[in-house]
C-alpha atoms as a PDB file:
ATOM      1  CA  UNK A   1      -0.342   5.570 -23.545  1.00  0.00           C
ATOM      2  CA  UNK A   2      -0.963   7.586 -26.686  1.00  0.00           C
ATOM      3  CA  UNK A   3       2.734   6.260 -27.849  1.00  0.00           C
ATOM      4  CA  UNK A   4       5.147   3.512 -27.030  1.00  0.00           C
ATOM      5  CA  UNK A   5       7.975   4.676 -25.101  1.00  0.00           C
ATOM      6  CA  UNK A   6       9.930   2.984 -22.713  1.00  0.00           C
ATOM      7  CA  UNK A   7      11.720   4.151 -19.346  1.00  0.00           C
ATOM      8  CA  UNK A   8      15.783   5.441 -20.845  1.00  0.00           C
ATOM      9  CA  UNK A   9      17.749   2.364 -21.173  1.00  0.00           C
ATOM     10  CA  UNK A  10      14.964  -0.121 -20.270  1.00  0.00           C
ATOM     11  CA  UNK A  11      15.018  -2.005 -23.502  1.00  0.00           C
ATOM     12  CA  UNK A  12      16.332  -5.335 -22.438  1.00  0.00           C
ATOM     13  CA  UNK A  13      13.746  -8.131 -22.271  1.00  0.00           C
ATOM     14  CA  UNK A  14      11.694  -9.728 -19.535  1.00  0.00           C
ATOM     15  CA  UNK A  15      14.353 -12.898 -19.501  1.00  0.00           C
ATOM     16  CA  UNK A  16      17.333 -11.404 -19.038  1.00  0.00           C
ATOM     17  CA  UNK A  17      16.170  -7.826 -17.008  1.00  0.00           C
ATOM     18  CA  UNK A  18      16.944  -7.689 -13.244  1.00  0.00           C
ATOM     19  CA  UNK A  19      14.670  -4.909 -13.121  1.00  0.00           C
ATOM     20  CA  UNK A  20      11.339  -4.322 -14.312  1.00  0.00           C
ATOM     21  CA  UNK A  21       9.147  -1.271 -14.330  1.00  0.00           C
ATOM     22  CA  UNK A  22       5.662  -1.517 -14.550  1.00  0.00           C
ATOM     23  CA  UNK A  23       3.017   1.492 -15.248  1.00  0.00           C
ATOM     24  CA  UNK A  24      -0.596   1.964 -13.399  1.00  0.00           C
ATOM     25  CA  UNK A  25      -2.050   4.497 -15.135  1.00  0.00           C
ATOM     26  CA  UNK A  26      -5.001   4.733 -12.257  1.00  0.00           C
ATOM     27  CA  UNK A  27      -6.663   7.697 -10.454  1.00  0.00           C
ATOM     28  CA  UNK A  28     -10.180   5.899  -9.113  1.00  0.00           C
ATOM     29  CA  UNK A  29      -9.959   7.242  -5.923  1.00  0.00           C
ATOM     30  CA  UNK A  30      -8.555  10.682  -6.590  1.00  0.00           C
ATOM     31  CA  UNK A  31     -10.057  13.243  -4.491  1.00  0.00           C
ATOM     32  CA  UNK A  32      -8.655  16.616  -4.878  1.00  0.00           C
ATOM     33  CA  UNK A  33      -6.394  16.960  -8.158  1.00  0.00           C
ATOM     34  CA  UNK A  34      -7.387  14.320 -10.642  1.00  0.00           C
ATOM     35  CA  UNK A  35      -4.216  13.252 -13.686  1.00  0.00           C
ATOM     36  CA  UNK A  36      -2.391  10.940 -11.453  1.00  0.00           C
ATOM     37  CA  UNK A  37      -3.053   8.545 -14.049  1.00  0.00           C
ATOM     38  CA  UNK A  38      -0.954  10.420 -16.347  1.00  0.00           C
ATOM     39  CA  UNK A  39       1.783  10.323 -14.414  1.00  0.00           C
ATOM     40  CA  UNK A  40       3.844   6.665 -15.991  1.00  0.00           C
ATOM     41  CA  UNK A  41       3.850   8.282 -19.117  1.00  0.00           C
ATOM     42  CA  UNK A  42       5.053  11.185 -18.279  1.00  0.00           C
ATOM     43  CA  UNK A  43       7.703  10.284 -16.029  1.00  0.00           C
ATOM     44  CA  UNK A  44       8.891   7.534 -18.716  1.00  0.00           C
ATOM     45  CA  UNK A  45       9.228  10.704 -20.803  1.00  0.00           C
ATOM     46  CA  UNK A  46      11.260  12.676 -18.459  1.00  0.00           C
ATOM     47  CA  UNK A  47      13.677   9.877 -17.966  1.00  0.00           C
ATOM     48  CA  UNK A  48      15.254  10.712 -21.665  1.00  0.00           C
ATOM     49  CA  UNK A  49      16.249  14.176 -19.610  1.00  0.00           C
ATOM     50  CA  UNK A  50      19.316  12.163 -17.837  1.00  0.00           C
ATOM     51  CA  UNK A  51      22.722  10.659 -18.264  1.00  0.00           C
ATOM     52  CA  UNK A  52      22.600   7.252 -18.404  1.00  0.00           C
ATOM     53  CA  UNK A  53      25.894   6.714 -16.279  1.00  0.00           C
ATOM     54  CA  UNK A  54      25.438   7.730 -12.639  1.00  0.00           C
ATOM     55  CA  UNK A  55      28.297   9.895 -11.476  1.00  0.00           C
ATOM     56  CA  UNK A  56      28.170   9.227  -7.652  1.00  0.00           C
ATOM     57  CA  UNK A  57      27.630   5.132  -8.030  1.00  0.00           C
ATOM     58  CA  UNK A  58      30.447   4.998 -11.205  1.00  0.00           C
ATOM     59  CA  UNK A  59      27.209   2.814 -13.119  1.00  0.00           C
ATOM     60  CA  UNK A  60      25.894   3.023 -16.455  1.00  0.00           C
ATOM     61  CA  UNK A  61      22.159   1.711 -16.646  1.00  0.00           C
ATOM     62  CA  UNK A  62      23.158   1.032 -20.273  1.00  0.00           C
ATOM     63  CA  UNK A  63      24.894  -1.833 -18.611  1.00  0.00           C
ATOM     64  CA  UNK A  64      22.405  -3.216 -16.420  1.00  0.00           C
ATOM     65  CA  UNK A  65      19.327  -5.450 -17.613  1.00  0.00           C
ATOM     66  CA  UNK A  66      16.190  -3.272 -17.290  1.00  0.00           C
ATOM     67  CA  UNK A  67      12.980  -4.032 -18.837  1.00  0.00           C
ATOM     68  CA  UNK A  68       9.924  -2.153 -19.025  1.00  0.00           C
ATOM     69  CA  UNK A  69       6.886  -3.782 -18.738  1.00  0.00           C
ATOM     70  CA  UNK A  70       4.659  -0.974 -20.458  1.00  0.00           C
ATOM     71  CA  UNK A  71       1.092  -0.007 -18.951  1.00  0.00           C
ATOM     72  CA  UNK A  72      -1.057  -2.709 -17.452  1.00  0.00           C
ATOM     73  CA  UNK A  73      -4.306  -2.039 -19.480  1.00  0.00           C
ATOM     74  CA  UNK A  74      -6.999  -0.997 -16.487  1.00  0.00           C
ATOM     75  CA  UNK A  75     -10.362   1.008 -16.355  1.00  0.00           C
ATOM     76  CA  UNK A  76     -11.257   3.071 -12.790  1.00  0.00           C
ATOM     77  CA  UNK A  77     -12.142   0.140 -11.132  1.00  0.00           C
ATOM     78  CA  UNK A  78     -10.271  -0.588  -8.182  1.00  0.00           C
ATOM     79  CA  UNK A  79     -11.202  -4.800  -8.484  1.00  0.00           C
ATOM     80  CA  UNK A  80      -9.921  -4.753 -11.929  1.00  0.00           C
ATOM     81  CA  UNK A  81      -6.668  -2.941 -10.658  1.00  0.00           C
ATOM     82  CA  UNK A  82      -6.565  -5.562  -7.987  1.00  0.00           C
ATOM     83  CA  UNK A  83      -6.727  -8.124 -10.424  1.00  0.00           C
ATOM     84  CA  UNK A  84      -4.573  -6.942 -12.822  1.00  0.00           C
ATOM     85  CA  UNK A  85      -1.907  -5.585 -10.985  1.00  0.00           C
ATOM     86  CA  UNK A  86      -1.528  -8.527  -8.610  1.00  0.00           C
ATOM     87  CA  UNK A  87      -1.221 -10.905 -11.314  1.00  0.00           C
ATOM     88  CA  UNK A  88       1.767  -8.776 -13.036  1.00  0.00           C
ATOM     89  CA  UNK A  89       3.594  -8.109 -10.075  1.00  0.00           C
ATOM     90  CA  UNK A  90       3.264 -11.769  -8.990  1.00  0.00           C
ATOM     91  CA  UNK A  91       4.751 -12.390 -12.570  1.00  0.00           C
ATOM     92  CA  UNK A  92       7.801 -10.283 -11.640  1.00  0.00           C
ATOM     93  CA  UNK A  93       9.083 -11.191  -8.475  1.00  0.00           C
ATOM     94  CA  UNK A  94       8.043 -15.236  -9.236  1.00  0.00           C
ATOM     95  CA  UNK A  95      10.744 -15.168 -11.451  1.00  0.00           C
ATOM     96  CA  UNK A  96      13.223 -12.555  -9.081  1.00  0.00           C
ATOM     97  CA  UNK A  97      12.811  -9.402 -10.709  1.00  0.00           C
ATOM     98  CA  UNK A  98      13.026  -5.877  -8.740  1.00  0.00           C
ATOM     99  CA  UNK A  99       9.511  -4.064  -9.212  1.00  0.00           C
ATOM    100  CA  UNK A 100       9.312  -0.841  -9.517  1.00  0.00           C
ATOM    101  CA  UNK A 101       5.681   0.705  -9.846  1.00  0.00           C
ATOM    102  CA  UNK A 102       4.718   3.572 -10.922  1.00  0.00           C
ATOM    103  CA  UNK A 103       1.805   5.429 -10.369  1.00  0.00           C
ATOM    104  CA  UNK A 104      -0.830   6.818 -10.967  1.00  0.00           C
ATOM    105  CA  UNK A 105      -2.372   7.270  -7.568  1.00  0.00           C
ATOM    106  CA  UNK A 106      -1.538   6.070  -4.018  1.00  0.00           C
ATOM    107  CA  UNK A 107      -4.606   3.526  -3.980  1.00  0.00           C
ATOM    108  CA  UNK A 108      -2.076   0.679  -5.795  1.00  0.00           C
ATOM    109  CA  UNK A 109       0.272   0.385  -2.849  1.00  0.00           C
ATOM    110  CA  UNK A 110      -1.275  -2.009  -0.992  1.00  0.00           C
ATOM    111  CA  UNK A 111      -1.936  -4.400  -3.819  1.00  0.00           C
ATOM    112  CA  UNK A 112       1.679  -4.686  -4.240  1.00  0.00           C
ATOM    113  CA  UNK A 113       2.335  -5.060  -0.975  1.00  0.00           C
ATOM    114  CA  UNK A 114       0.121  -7.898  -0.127  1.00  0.00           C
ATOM    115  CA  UNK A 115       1.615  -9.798  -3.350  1.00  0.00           C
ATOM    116  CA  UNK A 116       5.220  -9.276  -1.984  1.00  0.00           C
ATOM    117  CA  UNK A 117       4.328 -10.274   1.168  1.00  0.00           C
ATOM    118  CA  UNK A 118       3.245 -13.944   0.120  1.00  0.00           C
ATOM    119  CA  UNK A 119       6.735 -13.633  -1.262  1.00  0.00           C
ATOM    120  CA  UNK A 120       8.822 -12.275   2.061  1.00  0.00           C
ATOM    121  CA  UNK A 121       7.386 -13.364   4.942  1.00  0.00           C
ATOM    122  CA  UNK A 122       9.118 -10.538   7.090  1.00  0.00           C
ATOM    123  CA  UNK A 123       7.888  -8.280   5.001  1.00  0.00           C
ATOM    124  CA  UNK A 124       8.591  -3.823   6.485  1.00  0.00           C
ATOM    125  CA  UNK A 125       7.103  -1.116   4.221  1.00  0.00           C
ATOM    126  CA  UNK A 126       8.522   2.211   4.518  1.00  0.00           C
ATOM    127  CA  UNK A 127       6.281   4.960   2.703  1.00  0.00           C
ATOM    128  CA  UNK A 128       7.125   8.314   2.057  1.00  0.00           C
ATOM    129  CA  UNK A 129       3.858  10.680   2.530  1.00  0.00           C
ATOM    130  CA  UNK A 130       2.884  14.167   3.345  1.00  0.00           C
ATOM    131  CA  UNK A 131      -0.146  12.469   4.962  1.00  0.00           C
ATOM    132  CA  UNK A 132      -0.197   9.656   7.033  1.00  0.00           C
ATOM    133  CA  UNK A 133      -3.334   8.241   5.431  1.00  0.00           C
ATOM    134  CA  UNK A 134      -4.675   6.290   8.073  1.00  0.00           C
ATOM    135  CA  UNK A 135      -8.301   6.721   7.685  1.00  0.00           C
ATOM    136  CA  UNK A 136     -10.521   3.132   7.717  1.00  0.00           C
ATOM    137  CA  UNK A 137     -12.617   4.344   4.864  1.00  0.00           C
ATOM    138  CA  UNK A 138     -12.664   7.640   2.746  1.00  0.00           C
ATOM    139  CA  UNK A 139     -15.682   8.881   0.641  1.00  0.00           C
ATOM    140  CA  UNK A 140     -17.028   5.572   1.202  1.00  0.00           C
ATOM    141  CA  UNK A 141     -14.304   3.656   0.076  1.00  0.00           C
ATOM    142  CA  UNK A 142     -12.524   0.969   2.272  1.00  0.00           C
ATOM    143  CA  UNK A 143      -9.363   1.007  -0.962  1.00  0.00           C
ATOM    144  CA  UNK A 144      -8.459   4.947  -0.913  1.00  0.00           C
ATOM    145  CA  UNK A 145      -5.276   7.253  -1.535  1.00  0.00           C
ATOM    146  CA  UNK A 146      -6.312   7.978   1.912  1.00  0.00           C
ATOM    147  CA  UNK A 147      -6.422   4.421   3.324  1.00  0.00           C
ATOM    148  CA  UNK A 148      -2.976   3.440   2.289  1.00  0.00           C
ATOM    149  CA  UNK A 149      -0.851   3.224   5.576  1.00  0.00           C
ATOM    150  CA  UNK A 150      -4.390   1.600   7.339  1.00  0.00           C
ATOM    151  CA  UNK A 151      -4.428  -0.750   4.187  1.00  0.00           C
ATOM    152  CA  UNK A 152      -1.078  -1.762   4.536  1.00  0.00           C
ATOM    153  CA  UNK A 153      -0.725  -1.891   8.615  1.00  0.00           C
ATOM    154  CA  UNK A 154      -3.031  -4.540   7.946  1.00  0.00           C
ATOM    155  CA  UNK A 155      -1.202  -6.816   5.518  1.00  0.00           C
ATOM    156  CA  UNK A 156       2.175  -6.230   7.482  1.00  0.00           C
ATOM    157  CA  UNK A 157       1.080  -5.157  10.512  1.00  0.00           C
ATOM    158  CA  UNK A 158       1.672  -1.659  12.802  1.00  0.00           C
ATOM    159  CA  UNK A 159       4.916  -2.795  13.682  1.00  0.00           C
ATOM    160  CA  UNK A 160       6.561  -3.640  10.618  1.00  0.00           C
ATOM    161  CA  UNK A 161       5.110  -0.109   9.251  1.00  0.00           C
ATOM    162  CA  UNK A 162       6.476   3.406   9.449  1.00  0.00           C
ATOM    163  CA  UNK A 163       5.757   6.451   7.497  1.00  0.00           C
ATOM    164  CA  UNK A 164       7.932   9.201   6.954  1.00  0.00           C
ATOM    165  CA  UNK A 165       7.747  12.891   6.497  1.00  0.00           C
ATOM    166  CA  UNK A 166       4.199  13.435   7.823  1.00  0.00           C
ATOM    167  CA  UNK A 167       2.617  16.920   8.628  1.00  0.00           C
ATOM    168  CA  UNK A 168      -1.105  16.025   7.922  1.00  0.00           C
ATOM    169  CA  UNK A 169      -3.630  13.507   9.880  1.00  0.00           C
ATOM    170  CA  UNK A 170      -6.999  13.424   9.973  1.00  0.00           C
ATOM    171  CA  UNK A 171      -7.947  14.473  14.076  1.00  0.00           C
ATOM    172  CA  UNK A 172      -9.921  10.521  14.507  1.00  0.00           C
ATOM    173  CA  UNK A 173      -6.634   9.519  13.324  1.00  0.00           C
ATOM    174  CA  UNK A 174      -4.684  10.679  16.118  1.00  0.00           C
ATOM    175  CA  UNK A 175      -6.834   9.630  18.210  1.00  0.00           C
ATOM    176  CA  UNK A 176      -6.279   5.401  17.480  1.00  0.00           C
ATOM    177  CA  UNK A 177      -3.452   3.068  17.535  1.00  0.00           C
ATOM    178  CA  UNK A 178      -1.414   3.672  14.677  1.00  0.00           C
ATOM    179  CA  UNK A 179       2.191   2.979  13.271  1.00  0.00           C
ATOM    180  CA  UNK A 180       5.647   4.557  14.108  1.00  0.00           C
ATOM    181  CA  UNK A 181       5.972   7.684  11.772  1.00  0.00           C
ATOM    182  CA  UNK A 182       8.345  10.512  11.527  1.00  0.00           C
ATOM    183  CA  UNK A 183       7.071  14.143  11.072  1.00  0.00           C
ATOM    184  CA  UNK A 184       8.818  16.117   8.660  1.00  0.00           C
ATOM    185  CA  UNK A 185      10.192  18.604  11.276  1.00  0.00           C
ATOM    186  CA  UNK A 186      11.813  15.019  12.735  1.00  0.00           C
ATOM    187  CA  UNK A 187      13.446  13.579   9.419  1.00  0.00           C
ATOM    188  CA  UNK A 188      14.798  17.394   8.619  1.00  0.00           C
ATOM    189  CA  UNK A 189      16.147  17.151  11.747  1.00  0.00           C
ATOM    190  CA  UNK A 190      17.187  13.870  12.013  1.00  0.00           C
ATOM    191  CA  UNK A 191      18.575  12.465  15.536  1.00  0.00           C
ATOM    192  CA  UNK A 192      17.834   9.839  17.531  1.00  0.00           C
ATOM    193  CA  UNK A 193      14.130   9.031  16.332  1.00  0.00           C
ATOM    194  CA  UNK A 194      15.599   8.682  12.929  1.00  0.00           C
ATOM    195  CA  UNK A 195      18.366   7.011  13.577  1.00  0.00           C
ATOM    196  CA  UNK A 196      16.204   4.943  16.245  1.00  0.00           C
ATOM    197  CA  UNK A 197      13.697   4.031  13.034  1.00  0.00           C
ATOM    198  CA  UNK A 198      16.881   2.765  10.544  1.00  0.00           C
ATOM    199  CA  UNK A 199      17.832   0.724  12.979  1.00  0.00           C
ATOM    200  CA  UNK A 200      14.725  -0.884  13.272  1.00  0.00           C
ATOM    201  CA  UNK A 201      13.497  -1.643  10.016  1.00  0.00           C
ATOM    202  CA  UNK A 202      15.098  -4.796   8.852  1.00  0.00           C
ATOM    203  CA  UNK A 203      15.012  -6.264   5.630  1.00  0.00           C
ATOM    204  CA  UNK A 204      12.907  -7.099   3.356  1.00  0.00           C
ATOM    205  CA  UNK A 205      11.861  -3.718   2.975  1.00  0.00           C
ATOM    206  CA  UNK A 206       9.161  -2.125   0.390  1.00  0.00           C
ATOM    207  CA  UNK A 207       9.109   1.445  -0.454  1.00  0.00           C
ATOM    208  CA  UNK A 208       6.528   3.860  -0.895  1.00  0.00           C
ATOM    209  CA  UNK A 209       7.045   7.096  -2.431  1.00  0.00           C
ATOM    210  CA  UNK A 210       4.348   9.434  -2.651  1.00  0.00           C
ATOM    211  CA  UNK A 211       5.529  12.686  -4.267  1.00  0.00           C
ATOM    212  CA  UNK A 212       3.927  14.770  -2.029  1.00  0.00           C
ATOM    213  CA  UNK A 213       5.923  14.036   0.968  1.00  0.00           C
ATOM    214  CA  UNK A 214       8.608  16.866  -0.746  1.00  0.00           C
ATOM    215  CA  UNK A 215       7.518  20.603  -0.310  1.00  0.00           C
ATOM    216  CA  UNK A 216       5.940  21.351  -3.419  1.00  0.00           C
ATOM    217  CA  UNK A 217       7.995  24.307  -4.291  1.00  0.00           C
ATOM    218  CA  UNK A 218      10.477  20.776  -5.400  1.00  0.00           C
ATOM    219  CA  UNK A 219       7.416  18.347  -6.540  1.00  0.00           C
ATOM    220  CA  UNK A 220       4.249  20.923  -7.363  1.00  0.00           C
ATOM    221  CA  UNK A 221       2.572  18.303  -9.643  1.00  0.00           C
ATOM    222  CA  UNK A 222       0.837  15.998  -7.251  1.00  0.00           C
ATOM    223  CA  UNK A 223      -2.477  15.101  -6.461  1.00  0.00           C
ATOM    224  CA  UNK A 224      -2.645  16.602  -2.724  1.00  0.00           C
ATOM    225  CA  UNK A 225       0.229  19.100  -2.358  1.00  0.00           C
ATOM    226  CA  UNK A 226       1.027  19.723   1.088  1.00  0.00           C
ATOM    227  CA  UNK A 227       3.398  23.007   2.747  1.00  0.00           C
ATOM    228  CA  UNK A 228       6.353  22.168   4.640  1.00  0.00           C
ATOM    229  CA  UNK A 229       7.603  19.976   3.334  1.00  0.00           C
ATOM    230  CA  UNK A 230      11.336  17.965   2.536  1.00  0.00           C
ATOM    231  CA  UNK A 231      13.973  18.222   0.059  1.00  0.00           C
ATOM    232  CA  UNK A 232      14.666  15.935  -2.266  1.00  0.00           C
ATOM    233  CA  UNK A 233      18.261  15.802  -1.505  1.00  0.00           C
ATOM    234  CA  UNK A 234      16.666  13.862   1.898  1.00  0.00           C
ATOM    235  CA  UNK A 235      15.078  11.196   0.279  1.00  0.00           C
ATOM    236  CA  UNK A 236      18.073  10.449  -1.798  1.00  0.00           C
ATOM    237  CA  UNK A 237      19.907  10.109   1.377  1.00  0.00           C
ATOM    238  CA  UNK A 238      17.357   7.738   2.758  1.00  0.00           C
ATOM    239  CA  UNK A 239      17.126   5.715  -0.616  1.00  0.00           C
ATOM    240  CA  UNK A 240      21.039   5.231  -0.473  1.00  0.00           C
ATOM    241  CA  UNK A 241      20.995   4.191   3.574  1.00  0.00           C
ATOM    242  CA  UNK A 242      18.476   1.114   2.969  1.00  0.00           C
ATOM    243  CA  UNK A 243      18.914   0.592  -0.978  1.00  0.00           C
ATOM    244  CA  UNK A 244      20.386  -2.849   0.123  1.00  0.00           C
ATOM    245  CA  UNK A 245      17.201  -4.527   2.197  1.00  0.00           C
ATOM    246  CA  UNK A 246      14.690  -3.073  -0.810  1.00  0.00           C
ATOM    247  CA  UNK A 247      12.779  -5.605  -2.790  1.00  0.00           C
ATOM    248  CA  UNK A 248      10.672  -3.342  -4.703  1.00  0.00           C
ATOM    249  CA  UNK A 249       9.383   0.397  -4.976  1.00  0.00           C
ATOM    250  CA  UNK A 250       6.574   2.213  -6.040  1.00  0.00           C
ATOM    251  CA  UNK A 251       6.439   5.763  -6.824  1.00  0.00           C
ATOM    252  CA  UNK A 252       3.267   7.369  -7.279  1.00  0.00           C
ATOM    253  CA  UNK A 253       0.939  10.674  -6.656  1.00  0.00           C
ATOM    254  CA  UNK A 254       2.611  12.770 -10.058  1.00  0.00           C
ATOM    255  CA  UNK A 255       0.041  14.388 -11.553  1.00  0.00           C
ATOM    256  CA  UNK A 256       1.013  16.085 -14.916  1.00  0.00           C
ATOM    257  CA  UNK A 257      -1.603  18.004 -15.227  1.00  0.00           C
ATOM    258  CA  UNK A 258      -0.263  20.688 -12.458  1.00  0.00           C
ATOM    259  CA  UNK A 259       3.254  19.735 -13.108  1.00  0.00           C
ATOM    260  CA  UNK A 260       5.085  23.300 -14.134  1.00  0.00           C
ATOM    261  CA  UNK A 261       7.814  22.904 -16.080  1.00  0.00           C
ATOM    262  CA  UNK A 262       7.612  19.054 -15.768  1.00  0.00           C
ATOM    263  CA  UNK A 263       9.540  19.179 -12.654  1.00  0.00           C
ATOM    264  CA  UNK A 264       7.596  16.682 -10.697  1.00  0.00           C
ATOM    265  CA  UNK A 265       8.159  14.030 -13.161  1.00  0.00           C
ATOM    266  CA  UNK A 266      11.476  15.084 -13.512  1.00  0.00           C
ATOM    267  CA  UNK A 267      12.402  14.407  -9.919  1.00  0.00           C
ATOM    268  CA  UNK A 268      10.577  10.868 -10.109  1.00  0.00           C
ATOM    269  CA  UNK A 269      12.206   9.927 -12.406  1.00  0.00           C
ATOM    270  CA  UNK A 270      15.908  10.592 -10.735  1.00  0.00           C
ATOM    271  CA  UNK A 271      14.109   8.524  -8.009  1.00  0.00           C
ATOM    272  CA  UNK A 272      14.533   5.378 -10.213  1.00  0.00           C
ATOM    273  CA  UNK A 273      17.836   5.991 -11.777  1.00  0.00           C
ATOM    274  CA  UNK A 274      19.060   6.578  -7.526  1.00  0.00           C
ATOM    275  CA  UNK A 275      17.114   3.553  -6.463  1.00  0.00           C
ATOM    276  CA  UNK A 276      18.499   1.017  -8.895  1.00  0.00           C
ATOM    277  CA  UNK A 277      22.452   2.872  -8.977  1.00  0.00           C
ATOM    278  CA  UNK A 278      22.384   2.327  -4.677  1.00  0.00           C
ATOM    279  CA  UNK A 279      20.870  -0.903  -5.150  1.00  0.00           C
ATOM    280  CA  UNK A 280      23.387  -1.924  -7.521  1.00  0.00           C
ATOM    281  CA  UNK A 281      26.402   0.022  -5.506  1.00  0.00           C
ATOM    282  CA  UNK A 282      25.610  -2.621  -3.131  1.00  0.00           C
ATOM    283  CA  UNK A 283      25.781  -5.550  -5.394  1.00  0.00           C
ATOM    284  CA  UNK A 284      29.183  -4.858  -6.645  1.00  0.00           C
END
């Protein structure tokens, strides 16, 4: 970062925080749109847009401890992100501090994952995409943006894996065992696949939110924008129905560099002031 700001209200320290963000400033993999790694300073900056005191949970995050962990100092290489980020988010939730990671590009989810998941043995990721990202290796590369779900199937296995709000596959894709996921069409809908999926995933849960799973006339910054897609009104819904199971979030994909009017950053930003208010709704 070219100057030391923290996430709004994140100025308590690592001892007394229940809540720590951390920053990967990483695009490696990027294949289309390249700035993802842009994106943690940018959305720090956008969080200085909001109210501290959430209306609809009746909580001030100027009365919560929230630390922010700053950048985790990184290169493009994907073993040194490996490395790195394990070791801090091992440093977190050791000592039983919410993670939330932000990106920088899809690529880091798994990483996190497989260092919660020596923490919570019955471990379910949820992730958020546009795409379901199931390829075995892209470009090459086994660690992609578009290995993530394949990645993490692996850690957690198929069945304790779903993806939400696809409308993009490779055709090889479709054509293998994969995860439960949830078109678009199907979570706009909602119904009994939906409601069949809640019921389903039991806690722990990990969440993935890649920015692109919300039509990019809402989220236009991101690395692989995709038509079709949901409102962000919907994922604040589904943040508030499992905030209670969550042990730690990443959000990642905003890319600042095709971010008009900052609204992409913006809206991840909200993302973390809904996440911790339901979270802490539940608490109370």
């Amino acid at each position: 970062m070219n100057e030391a700001l923290d996430f709004a209200s994140f100025d308590s320290n690592f001892e007394k925080s229940r809540y720590v963000l951390v920053g990967v400033p990483y695009d490696g993999t990027s294949s289309f749109r390249l700035g993802s790694s842009k994106g943690p300073q940018e959305i720090r900056r956008a969080s200085y847009c909001f109210e501290p005191y959430l209306l609809e949970h009746d909580i001030s995050l100027e009365e919560l401890s929230l630390h922010d962990f700053g950048d985790i100092d990184i290169s493009n290489d994907h073993d040194e992100l490996r490395d790195r980020l394990t070791e801090t988010v091992q440093d977190i939730v050791s000592q039983e501090r919410f993670p939330i990671v932000v990106g920088g590009e899809h690529s880091l989810s798994p990483i996190v994952v497989s260092t919660l998941k020596e923490k919570y043995e019955g471990l379910d990721v949820l992730i958020l995409d546009a795409h379901l990202d199931f390829r075995d290796r892209y470009e090459g590369m086994e660690y992609s943006h578009a290995t993530v779900t394949r990645r993490v199937s692996e850690i957690v296995g198929p069945e304790s894996t779903v993806v939400w709000g696809v409308r993009s596959m490779a055709k090889k894709t479709s054509e293998v065992e994969k995860p439960d996921f949830i078109t678009c069409d199907e979570l706009q809908e909602g119904g009994n696949k939906v409601e069949e999926v809640l019921q389903n995933i039991d806690k722990p849960i990990y969440l993935s939110i890649d920015m692109d799973v919300i039509d990019p006339s809402y989220s236009p910054g991101v690395g692989n924008p995709e038509p079709f897609g949901i409102r962000p009104q919907k994922i604040k819904e589904l943040i508030d129905q499992i905030s209670s199971h969550l042990v730690g979030v990443d959000i990642v994909e905003t890319c600042p560099k095709y971010d008009s009017s900052n609204i992409t950053s913006n809206l991840a930003s909200r993302f973390i002031y809904e996440i911790i208010g339901s979270r802490e709704d539940d608490l109370k």
